[in-house]
Structure formats: C-alpha cells, structure tokens
C-alpha atoms as a PDB file:
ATOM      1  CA  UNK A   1      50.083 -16.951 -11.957  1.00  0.00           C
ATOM      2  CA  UNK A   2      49.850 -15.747  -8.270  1.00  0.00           C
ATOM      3  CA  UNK A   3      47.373 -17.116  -6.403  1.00  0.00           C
ATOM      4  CA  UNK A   4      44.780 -14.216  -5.179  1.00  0.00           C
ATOM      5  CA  UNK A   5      45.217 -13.931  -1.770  1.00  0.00           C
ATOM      6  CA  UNK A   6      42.107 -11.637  -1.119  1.00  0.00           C
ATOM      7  CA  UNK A   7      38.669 -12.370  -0.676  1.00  0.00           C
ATOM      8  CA  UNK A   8      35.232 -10.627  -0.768  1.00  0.00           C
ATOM      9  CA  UNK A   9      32.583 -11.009   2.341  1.00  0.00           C
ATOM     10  CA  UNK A  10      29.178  -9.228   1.336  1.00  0.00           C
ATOM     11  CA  UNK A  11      27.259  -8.837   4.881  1.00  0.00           C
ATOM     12  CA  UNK A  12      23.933  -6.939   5.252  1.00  0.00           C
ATOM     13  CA  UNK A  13      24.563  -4.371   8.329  1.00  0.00           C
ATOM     14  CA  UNK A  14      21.168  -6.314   9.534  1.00  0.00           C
ATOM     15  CA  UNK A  15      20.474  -9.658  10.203  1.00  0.00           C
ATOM     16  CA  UNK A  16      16.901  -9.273  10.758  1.00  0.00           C
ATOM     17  CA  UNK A  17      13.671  -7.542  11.368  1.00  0.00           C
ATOM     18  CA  UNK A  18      14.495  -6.309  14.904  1.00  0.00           C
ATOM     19  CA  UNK A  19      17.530  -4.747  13.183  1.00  0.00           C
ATOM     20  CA  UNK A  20      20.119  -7.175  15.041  1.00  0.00           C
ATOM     21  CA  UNK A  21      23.535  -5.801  13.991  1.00  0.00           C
ATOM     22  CA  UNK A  22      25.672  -8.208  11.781  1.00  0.00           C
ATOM     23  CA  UNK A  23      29.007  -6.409  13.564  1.00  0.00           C
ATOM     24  CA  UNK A  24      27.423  -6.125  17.279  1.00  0.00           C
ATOM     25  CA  UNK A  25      31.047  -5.129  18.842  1.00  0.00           C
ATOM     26  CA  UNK A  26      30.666  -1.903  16.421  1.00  0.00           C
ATOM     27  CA  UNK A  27      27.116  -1.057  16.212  1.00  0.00           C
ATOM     28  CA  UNK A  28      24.098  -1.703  18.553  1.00  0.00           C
ATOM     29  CA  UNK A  29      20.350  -2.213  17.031  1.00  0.00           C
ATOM     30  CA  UNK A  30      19.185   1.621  17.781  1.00  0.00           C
ATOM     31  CA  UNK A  31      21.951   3.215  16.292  1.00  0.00           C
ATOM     32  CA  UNK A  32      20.444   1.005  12.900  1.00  0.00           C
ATOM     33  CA  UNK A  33      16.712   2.114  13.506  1.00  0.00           C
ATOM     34  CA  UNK A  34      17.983   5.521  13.676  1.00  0.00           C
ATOM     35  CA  UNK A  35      19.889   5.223  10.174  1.00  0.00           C
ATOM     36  CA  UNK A  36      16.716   3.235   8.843  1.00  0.00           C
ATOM     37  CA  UNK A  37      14.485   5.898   9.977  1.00  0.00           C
ATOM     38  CA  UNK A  38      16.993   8.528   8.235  1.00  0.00           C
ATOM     39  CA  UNK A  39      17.587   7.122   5.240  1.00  0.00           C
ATOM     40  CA  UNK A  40      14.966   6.741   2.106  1.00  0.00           C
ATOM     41  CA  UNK A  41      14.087   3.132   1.269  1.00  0.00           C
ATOM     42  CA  UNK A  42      16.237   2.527  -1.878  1.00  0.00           C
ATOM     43  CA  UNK A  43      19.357   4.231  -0.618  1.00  0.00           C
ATOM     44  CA  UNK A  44      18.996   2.059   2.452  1.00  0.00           C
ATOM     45  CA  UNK A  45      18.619  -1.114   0.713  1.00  0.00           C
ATOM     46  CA  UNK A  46      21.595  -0.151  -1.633  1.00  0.00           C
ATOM     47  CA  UNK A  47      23.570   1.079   0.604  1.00  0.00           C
ATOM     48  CA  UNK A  48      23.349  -1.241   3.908  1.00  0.00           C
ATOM     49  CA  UNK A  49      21.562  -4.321   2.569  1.00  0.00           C
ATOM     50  CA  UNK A  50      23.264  -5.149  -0.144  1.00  0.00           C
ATOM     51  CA  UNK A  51      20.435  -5.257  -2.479  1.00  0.00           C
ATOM     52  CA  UNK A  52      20.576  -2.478  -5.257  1.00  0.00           C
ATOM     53  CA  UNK A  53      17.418  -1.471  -7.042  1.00  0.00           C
ATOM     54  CA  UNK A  54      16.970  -0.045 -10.459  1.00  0.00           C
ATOM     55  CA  UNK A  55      14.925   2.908  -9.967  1.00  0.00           C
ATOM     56  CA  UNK A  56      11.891   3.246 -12.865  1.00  0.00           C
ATOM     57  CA  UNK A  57      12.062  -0.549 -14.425  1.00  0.00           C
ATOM     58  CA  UNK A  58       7.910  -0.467 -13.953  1.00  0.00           C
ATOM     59  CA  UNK A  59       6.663   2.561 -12.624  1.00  0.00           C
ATOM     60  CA  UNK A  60       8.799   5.656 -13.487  1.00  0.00           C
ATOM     61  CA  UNK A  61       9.324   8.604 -11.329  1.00  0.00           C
ATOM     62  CA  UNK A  62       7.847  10.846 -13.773  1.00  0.00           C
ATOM     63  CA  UNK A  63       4.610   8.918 -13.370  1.00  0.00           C
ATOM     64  CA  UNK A  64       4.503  10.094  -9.506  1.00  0.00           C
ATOM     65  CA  UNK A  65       2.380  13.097  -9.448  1.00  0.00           C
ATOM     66  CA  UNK A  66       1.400  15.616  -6.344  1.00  0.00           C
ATOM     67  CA  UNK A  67      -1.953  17.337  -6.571  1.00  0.00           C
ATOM     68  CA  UNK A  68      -4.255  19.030  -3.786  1.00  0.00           C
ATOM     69  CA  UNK A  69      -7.128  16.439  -2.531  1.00  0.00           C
ATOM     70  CA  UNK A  70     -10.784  16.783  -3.114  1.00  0.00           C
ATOM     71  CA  UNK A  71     -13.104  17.118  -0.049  1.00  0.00           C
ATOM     72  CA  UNK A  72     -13.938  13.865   1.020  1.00  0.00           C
ATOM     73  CA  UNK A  73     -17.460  14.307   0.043  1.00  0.00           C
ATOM     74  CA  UNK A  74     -16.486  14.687  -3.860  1.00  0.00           C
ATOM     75  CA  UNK A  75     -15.432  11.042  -4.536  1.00  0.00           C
ATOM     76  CA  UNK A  76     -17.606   8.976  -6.456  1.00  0.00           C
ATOM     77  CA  UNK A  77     -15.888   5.923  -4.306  1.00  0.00           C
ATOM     78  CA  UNK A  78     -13.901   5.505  -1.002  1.00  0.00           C
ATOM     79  CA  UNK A  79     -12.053   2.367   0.391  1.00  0.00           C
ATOM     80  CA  UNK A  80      -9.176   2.164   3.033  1.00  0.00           C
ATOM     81  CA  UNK A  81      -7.313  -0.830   1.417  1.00  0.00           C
ATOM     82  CA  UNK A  82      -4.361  -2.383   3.524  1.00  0.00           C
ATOM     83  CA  UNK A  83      -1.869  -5.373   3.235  1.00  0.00           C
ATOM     84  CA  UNK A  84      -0.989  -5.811   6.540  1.00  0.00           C
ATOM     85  CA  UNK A  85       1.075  -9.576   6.394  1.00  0.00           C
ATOM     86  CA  UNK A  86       0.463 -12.517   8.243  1.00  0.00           C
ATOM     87  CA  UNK A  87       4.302 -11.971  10.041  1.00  0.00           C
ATOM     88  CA  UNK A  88       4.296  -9.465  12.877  1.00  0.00           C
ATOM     89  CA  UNK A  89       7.123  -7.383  12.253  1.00  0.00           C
ATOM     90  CA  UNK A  90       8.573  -9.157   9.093  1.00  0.00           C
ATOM     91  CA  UNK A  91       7.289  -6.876   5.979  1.00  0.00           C
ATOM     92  CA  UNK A  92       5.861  -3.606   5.556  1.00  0.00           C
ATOM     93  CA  UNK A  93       2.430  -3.014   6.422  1.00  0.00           C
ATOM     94  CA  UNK A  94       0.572  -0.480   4.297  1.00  0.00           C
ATOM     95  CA  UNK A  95      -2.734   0.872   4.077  1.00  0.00           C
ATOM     96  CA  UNK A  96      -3.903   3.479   2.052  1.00  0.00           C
ATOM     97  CA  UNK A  97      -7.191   5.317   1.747  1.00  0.00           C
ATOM     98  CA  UNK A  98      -7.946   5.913  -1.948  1.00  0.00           C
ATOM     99  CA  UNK A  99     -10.437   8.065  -3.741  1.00  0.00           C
ATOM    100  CA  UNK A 100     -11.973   7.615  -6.921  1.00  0.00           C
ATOM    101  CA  UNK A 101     -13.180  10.349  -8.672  1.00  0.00           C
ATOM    102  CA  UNK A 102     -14.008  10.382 -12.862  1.00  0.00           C
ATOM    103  CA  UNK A 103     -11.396   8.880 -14.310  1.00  0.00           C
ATOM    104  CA  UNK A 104      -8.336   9.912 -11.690  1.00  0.00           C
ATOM    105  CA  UNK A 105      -7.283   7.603  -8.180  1.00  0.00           C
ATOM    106  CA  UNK A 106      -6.391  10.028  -5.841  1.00  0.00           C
ATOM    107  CA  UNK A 107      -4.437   8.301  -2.766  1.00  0.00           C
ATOM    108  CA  UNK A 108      -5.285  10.710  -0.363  1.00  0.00           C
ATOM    109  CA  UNK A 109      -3.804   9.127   3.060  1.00  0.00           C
ATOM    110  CA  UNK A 110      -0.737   6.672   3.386  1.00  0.00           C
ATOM    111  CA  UNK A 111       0.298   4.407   5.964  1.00  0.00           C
ATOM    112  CA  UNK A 112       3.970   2.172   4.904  1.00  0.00           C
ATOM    113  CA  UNK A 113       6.071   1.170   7.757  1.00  0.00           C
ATOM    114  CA  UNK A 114       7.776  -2.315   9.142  1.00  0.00           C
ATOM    115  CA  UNK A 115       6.075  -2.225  11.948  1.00  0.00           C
ATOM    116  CA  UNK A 116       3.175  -4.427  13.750  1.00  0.00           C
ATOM    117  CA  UNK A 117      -0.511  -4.586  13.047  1.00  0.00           C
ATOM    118  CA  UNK A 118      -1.828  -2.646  16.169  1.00  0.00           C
ATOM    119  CA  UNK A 119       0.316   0.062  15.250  1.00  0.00           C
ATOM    120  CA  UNK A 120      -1.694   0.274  11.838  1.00  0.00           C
ATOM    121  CA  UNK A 121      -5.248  -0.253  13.845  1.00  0.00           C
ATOM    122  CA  UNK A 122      -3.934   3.051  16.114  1.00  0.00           C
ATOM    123  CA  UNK A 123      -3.428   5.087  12.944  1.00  0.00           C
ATOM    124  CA  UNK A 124      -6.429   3.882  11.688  1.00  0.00           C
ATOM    125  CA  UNK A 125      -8.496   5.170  14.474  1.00  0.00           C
ATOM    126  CA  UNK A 126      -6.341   8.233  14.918  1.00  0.00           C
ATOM    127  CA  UNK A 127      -7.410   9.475  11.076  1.00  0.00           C
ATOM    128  CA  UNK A 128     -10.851   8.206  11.808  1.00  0.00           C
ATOM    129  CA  UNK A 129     -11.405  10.779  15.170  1.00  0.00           C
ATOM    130  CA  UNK A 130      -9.644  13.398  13.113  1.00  0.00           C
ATOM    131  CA  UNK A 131     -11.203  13.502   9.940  1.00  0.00           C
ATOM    132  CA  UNK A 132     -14.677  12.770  11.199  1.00  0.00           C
ATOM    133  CA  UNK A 133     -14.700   9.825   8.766  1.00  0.00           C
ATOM    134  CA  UNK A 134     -17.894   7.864  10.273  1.00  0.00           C
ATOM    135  CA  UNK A 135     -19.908  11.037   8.020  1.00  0.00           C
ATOM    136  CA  UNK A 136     -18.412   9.181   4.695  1.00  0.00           C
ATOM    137  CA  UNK A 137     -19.669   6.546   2.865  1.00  0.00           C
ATOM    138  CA  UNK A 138     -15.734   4.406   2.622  1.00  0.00           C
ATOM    139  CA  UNK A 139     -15.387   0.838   3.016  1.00  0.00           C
ATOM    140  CA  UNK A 140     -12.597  -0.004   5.547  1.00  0.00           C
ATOM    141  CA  UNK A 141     -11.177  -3.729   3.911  1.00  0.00           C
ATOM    142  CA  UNK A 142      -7.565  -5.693   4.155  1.00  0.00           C
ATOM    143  CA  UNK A 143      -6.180  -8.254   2.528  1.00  0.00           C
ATOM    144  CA  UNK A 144      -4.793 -11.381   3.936  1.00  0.00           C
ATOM    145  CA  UNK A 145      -5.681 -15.625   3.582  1.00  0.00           C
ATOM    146  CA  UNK A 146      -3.670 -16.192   6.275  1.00  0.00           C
ATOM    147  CA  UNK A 147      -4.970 -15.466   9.898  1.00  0.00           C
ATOM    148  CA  UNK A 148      -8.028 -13.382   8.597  1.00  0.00           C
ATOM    149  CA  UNK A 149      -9.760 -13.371  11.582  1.00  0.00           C
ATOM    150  CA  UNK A 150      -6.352 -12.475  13.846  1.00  0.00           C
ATOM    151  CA  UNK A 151      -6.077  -9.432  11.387  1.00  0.00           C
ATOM    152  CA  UNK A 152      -9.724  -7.992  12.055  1.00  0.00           C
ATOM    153  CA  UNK A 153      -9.251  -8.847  15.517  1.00  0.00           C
ATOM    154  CA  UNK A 154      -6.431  -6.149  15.621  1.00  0.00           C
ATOM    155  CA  UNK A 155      -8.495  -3.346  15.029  1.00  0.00           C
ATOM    156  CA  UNK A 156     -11.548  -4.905  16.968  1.00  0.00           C
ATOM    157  CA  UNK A 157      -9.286  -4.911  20.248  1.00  0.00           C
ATOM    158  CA  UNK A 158      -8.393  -0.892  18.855  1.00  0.00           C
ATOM    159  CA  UNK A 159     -12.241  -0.286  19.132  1.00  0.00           C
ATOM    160  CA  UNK A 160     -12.478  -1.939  22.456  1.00  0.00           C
ATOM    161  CA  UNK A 161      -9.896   0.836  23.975  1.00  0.00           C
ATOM    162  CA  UNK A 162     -11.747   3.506  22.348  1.00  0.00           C
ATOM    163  CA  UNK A 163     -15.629   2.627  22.930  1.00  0.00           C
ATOM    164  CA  UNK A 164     -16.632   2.358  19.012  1.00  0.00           C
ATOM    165  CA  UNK A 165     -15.630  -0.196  16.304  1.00  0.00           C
ATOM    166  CA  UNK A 166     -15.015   0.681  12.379  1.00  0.00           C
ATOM    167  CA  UNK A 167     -16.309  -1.826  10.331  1.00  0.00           C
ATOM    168  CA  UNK A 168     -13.045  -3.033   8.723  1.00  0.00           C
ATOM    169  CA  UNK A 169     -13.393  -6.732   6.703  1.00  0.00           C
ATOM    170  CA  UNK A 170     -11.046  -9.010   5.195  1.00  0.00           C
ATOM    171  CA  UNK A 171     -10.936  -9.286   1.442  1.00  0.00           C
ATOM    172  CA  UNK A 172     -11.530 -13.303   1.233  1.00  0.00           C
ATOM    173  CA  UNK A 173     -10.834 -13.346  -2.701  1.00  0.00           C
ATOM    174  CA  UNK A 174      -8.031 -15.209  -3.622  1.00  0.00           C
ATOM    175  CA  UNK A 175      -5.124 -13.456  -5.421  1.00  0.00           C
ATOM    176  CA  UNK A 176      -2.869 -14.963  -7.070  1.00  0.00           C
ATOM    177  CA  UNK A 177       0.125 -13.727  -9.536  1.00  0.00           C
ATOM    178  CA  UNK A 178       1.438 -10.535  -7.181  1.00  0.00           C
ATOM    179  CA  UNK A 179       3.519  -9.404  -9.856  1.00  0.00           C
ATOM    180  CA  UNK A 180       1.354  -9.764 -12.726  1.00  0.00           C
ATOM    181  CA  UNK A 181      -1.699  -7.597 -11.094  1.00  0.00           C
ATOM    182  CA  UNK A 182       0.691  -4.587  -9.332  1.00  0.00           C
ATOM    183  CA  UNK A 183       2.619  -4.304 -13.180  1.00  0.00           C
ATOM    184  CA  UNK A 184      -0.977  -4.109 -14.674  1.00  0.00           C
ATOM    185  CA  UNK A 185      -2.356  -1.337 -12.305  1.00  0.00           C
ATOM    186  CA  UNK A 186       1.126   0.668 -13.994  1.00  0.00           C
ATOM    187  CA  UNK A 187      -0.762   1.834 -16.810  1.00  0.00           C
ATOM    188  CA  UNK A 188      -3.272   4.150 -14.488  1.00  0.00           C
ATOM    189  CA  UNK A 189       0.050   5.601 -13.525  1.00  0.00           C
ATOM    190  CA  UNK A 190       1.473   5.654 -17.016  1.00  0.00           C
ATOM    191  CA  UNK A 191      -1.538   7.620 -18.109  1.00  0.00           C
ATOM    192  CA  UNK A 192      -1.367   9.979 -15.173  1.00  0.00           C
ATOM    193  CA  UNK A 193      -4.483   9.200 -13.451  1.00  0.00           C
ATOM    194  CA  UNK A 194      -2.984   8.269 -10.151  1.00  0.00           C
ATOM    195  CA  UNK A 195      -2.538  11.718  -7.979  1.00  0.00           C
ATOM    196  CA  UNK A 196      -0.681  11.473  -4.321  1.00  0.00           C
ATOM    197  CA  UNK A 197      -1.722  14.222  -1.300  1.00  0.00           C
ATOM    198  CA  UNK A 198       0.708  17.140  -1.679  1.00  0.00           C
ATOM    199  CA  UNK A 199      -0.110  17.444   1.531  1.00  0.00           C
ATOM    200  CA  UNK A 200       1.709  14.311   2.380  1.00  0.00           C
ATOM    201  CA  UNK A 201       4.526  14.753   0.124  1.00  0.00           C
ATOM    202  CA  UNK A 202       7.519  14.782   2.635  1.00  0.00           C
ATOM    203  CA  UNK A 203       6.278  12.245   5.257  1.00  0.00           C
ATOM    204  CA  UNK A 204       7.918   8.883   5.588  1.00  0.00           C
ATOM    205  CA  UNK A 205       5.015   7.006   4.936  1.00  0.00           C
ATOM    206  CA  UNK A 206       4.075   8.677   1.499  1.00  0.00           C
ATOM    207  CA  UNK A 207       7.872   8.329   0.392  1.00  0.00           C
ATOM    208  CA  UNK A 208       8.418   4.636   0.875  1.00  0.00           C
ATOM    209  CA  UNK A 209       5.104   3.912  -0.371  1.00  0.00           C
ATOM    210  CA  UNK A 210       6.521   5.484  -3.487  1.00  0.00           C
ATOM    211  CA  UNK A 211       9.746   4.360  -3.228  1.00  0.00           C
ATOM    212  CA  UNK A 212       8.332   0.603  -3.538  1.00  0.00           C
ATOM    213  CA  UNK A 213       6.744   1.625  -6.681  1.00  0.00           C
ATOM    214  CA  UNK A 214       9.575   2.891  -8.015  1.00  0.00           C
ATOM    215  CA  UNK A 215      11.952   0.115  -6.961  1.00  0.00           C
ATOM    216  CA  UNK A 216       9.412  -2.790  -8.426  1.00  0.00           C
ATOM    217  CA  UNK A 217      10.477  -5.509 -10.852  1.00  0.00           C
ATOM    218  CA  UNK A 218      10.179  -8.601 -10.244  1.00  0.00           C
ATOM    219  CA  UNK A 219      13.368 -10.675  -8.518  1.00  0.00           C
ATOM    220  CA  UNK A 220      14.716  -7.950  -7.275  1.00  0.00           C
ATOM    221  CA  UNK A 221      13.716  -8.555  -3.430  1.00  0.00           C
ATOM    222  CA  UNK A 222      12.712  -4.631  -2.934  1.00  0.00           C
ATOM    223  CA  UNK A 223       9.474  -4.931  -0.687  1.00  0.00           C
ATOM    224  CA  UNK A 224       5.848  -4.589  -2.590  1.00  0.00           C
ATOM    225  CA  UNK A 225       2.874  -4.476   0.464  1.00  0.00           C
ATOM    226  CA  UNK A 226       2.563  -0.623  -0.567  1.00  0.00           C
ATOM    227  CA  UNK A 227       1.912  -1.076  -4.083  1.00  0.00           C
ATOM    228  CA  UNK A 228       0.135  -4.454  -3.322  1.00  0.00           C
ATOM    229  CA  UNK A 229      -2.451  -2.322  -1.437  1.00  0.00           C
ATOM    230  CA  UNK A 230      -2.616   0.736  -3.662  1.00  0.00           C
ATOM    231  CA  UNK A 231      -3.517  -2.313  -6.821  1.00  0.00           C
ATOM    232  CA  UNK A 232      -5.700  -3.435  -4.289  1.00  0.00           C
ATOM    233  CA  UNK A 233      -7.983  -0.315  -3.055  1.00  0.00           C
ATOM    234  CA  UNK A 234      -7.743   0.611  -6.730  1.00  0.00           C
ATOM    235  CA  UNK A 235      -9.308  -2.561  -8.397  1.00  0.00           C
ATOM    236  CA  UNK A 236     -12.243  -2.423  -6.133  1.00  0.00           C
ATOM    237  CA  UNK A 237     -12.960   0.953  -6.538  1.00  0.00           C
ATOM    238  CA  UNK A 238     -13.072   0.346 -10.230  1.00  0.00           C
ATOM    239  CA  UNK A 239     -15.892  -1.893  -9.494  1.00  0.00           C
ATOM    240  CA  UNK A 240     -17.392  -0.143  -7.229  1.00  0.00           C
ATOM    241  CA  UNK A 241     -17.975   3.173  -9.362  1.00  0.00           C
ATOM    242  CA  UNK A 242     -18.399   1.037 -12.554  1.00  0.00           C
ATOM    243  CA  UNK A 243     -21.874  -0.501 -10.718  1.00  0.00           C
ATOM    244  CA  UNK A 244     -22.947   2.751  -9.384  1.00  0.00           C
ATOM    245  CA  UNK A 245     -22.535   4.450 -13.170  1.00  0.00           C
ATOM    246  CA  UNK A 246     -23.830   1.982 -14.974  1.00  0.00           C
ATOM    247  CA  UNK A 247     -27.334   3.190 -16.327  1.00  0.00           C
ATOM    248  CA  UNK A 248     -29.581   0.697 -17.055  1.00  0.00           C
ATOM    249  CA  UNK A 249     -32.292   0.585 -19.528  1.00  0.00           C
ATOM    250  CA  UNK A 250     -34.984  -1.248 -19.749  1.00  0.00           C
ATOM    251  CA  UNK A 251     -37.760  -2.237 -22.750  1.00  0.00           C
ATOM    252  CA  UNK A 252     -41.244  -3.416 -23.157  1.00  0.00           C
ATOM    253  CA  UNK A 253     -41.902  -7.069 -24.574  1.00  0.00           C
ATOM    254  CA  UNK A 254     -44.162  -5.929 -27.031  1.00  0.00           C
ATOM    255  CA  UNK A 255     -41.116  -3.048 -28.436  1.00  0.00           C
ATOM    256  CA  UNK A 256     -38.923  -6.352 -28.317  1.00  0.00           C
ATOM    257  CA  UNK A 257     -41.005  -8.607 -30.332  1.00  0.00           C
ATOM    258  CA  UNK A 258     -41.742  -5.819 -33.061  1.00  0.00           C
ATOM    259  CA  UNK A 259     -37.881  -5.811 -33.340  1.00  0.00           C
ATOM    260  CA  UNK A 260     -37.786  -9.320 -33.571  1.00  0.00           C
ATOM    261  CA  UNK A 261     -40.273  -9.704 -35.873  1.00  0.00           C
END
C-alpha cells in the first residue's frame, strides 16, 4: 500500500542530428560522434537511443552473403542507385553501385552514412577517378520528389571543382508504400541471390548498410535509406536486363493467316 516513490526517465544520450548531448554538463557532442563512429548501428540505437531492434524480423543474417566481385565489364547491367533525403544531415544517405549478372545482384560498392549530400557527390567522384568508371556502360540515378533539381545540383557543383560532370539523374517515378517494396525485394535475399564485396566486408559503410537490413520491420524507427536504395538499384536493373534479354521473334503474314485459317 506504499506509494512508489521512484520514477523512470528514458532520455536518448542525443537530442539530435548534430549529436547535441541530452546531459551537456557530462558529455560534449564529439565525445558522441566518436562513440557513434565506434559503435555498430543496432548496438548504438539499443544501447544510447533507446530504441531496441529485433535483429532478422525481415531479412535474416544468414541471408547476408560475402563473395569476390566480377570485373566490371562482366555485368549484364550497372546502376549507382542512391537515396540521398531531402534533409541535410537528418537521415542516412546511401548509395550503392549494384551489378546484375544472370540471376545474382552483386552490390559491389557501398556508401551509408548521416552525413550531407556533397559528401556523397565527393565519394562519388572519388570511385569514379579510381575505378576508371567513364569506360562502363552504368547509369548514375537517385531518388528523391522533393528538391530534385537541388539533389543533381550537388554533384553538378562536384563536377564543376573537378572539370568533368557524371551524368547522374533523378528517378521522377513516384514510390509509394516504402515498406511494402523493401520487404518484397527480401525474397532475392531469401533465395541467396544478393552477394556483398568481400572486399568491403569490414568498412563502416558496408556494415550499416547491412545492419539496416537486418534491423527492418516496420514501426520500429531503425533507419531504411540503405535498403531503400539497394530495392531501388535492384528493381531497375531487373528491367533493364529483362529488355536487353528478351529475344524477339518475328513472323510473316502469310505464316499467320495459314495458322489462322
């Protein structure tokens, strides 16, 4: 019959996306990048945002694969694919450069962080100098109804600084029902047709791109621009190597009216 004299506060140790500590006389907004930056993405969100996540409730970890990629000039299909958000700094901003080739996806370079759009345009053009890319046939495209032309723009003004421009567009195709289309690309997963770069395998980037996949499920507030893109990339280069395959036959009139007849 006592009355409970105790009471429970639940505070994230960040308030916001410039990591503005929720106990500032304790901890300073560096010393929370640093643990963000040293801790993988579902521990962090469990552990310091108050927001546990079931690991496997869609995609399951066994369904994350490692193999060696293909030369570049093997794929029957290449797009860059990013979701890049219409907030500067607010979500993650991924972009992935996926290869199709037969019947496997093979996501062959990863780019996952909360940071801002130029920082994603840099990369961009970084991998692009590196890997000799302008020799490939891959289409460079993001996602985004909101501020379209302010998320082109971003990697035009990249091009500017470096003398050349890669032709990135914005994918102007409405999308609607998030959920329902990132669950659906599981099954390519499920049937082990999705292969990451082993290469890759340790890099932050490639880990909390996975880590979203593994902490999706609807209302549970885990982030989803990583496996956004990688649904993304994927269901155009489905089309894209289902038009290029396609054989098409063709017969006379006169063959067609014998049929008929």
């Amino acid at each position: 019959g006592f009355k409970n004299p105790y009471h429970h506060i639940k505070t994230k140790a960040v308030l916001d996306d410039q990591f503005t500590p929720s106990w500032p006389a304790k901890y300073t907004a560096q010393y929370w990048i640093e643990k963000r930056l040293a801790t993988p993405y579902r521990s962090w969100m469990r552990e310091y945002m108050c927001t546990p996540l079931m690991d496997g409730a869609i995609f399951k970890p066994e369904w994350m694969q490692h193999c060696k990629m293909a030369k570049l000039d093997q794929y029957d299909a290449l797009e860059f694919y990013g979701d890049l958000s219409y907030k500067e700094k607010g979500d993650y901003k991924a972009m992935f450069l996926i290869g199709k080739k037969g019947r496997d996806f093979h996501i062959i370079f990863s780019f996952c962080r909360q940071t801002s759009r130029n920082v994603c345009a840099s990369w961009l053009y970084d991998l692009y100098e590196k890997h000799k890319l302008e020799r490939y046939p891959i289409i460079y495209k993001i996602e985004g109804l909101f501020a379209m032309d302010e998320f082109v723009s971003d990697f035009d003004t990249e091009g500017d600084y470096r003398g050349y421009y890669i032709p990135v567009i914005a994918d102007k195709r409405p999308k609607d029902g998030k959920f329902e289309r990132i669950e659906a690309n599981s099954g390519h997963f499920e049937r082990l047709r999705v292969y990451w770069n082993e290469q890759e395998k340790d890099t932050l980037d490639q880990t909390t791109a996975i880590d979203q996949h593994l902490a999706f499920e609807k209302g549970s507030g885990a982030n989803d621009d990583g496996p956004d893109a990688v649904q993304g990339g994927m269901a155009d280069l489905n089309k894209a190597t289902f038009v290029s395959n396609f054989d098409m036959h063709t017969t006379s009139r006169s063959s067609m009216k014998e049929r008929h007849f």
